[in-house]
Protein backbone atom coordinates (compact mmCIF):
# COMPACT_ATOMS: atom_id res chain seq x y z
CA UNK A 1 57.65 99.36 80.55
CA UNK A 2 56.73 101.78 83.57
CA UNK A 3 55.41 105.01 83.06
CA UNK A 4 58.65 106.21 85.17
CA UNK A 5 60.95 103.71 82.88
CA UNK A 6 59.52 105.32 79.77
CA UNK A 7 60.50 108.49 81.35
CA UNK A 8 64.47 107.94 82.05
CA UNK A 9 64.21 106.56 78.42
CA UNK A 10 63.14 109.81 76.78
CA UNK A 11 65.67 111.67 79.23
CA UNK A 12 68.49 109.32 77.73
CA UNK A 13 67.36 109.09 74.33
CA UNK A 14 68.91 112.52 73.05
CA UNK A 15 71.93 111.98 74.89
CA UNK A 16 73.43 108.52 73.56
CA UNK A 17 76.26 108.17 71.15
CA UNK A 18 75.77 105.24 69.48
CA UNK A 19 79.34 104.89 68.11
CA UNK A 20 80.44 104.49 71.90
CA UNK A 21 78.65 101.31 72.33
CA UNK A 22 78.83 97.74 72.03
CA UNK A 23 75.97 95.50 71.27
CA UNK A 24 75.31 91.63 72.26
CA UNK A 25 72.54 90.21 70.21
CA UNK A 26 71.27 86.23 70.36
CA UNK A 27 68.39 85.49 68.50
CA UNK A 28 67.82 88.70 67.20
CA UNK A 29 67.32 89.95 69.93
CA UNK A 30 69.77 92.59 72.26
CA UNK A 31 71.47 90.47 75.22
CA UNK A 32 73.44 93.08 76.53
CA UNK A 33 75.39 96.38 75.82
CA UNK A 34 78.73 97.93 76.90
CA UNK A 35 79.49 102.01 76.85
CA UNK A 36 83.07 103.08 76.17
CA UNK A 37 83.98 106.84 76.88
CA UNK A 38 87.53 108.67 76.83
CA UNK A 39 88.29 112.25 77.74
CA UNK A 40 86.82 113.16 74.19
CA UNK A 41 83.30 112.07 75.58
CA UNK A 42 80.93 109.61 77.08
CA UNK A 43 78.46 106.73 75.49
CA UNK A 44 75.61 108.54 77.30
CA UNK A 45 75.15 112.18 78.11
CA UNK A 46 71.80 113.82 78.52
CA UNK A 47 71.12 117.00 78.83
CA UNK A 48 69.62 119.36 81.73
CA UNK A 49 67.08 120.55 79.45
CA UNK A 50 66.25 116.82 78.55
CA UNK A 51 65.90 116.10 82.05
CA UNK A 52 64.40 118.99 83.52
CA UNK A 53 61.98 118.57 80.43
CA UNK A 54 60.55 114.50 81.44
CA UNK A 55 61.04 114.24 85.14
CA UNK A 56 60.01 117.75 86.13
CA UNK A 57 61.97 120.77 87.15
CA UNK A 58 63.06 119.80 90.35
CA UNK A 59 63.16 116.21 90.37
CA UNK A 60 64.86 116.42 86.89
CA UNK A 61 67.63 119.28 88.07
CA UNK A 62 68.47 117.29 91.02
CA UNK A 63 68.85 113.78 89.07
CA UNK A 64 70.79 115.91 86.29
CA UNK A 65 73.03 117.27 89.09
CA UNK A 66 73.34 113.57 90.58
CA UNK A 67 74.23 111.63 87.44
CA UNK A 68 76.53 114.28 85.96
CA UNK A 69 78.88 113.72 88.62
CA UNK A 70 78.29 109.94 88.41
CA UNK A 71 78.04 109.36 85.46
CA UNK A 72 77.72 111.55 82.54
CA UNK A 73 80.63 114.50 82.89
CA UNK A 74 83.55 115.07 81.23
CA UNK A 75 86.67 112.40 82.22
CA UNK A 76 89.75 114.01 82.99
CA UNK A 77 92.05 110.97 82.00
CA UNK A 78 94.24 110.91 79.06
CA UNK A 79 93.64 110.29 75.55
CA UNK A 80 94.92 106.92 75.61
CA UNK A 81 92.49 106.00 78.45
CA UNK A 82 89.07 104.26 77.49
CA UNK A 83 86.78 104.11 79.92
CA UNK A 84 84.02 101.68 80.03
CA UNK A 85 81.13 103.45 81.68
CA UNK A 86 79.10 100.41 82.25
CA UNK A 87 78.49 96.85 81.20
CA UNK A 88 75.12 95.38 81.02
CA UNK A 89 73.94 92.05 80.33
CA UNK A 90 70.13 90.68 80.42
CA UNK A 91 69.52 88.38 83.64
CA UNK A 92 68.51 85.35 81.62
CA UNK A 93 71.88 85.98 79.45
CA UNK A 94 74.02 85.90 82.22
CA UNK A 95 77.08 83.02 82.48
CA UNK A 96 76.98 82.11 78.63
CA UNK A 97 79.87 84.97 78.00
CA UNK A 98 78.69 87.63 76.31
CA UNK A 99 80.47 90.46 78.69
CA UNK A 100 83.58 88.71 78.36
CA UNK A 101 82.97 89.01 74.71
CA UNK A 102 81.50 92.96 75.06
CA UNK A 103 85.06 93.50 76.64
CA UNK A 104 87.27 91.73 73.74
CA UNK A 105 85.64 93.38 71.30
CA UNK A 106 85.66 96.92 72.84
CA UNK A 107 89.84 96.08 73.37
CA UNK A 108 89.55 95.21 69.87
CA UNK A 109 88.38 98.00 68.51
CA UNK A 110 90.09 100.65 70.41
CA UNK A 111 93.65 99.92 69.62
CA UNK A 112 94.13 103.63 70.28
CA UNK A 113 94.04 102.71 73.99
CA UNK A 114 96.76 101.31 75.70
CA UNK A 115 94.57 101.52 79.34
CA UNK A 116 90.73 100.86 79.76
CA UNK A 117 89.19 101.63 83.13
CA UNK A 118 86.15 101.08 84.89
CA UNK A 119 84.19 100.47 88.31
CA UNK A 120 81.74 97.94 89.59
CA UNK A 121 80.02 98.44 92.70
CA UNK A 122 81.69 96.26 95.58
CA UNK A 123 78.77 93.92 96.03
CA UNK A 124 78.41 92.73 92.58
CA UNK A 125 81.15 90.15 93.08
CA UNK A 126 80.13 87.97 89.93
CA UNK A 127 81.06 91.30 88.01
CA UNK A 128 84.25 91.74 89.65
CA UNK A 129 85.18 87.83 88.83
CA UNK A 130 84.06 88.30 85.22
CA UNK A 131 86.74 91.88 84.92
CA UNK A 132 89.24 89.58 87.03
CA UNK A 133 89.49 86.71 84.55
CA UNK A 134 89.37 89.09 81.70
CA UNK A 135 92.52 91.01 83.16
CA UNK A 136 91.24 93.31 84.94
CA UNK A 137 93.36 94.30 88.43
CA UNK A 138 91.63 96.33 91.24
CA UNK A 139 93.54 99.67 91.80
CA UNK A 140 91.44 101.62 93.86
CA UNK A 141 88.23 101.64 96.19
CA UNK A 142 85.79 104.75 96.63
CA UNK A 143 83.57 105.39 99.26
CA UNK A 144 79.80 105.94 97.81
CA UNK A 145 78.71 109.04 99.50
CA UNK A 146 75.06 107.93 98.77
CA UNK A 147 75.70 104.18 99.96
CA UNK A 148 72.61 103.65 102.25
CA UNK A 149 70.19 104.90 99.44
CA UNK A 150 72.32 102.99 96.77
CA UNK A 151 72.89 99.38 98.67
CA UNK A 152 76.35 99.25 98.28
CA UNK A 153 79.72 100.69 100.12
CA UNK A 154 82.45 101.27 97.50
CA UNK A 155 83.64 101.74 94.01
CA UNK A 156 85.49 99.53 93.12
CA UNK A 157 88.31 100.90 90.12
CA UNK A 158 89.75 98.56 87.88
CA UNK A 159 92.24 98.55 85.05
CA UNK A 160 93.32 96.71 82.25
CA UNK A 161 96.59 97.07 80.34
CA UNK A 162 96.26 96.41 76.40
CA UNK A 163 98.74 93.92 74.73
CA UNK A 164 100.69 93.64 78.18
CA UNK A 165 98.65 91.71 80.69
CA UNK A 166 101.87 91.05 83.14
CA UNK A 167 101.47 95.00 83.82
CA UNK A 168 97.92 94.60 84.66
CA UNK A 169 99.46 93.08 88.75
């Protein structure tokens, strides 16, 4: 691990709720990992202080400032929306399933949901197919306003309807 990957860790570390997550394990070991968040809260939420604290006052106030807006502030959807802030599967894991699976299980589990939510940037078409099979429908595309730094153009928002697939179109 790089010194700087060590750092985001300890940033992050303080901030995760480990009830919002869903693990993938083969082999013992962790294949890949799935973050569901609702208006109650969100799988990962760091502090300033944390931030501020292992990247530096400036560097860490800007990336605080940066991925609160992203990522980590409060989600003004209703209670029965679920969110899935982000789906992650290891390279060499990829095609046997297992965010397919990270998906039915978090649908599973959150019967309290009748929507769940998320985005996928618009390049990462193998994503988008995997959400599309699943159910998934596109309903909305976002501009990134930091696309040249990021390498890609758009958001791209997709829902899925619980029990009721036909209302997904």
């Amino acid at each position: 691990m790089t010194k700087d990957m060590e750092r985001i860790a300890r940033v992050l570390e303080n901030g995760v709720d480990a009830g919002r997550f869903i693990v993938a394990e083969h082999a013992g070991k962790i294949v890949g990992i799935a973050g569901c968040a609702d208006c109650t809260g969100r799988a990962v939420s760091p502090t300033k202080k944390d931030c501020t604290k292992h990247l530096g006052f400036i560097r860490g106030s800007i990336a605080y400032k940066v991925l609160y807006e992203e990522s980590f502030g409060p989600l003004e959807y209703p209670a029965t929306t679920c969110v899935i802030d982000f789906v992650g599967v290891l390279e060499e894991a990829r095609g046997k399933g297992i965010a397919k699976a990270m998906l039915e299980k978090a649908v599973e589990s959150n019967a309290q949901y009748s929507e769940f939510i998320l985005n996928v940037k618009d390049n990462n078409s193998r994503a988008i197919g995997v959400y599309e099979r699943f159910g998934f429908v596109e309903y909305e595309r976002v501009p990134f306003r930091l696309a040249k730094l990021a390498g890609f153009n758009t958001k791209v928002w997709m829902k899925y309807t619980q029990n009721s697939s036909s209302s997904n179109v």
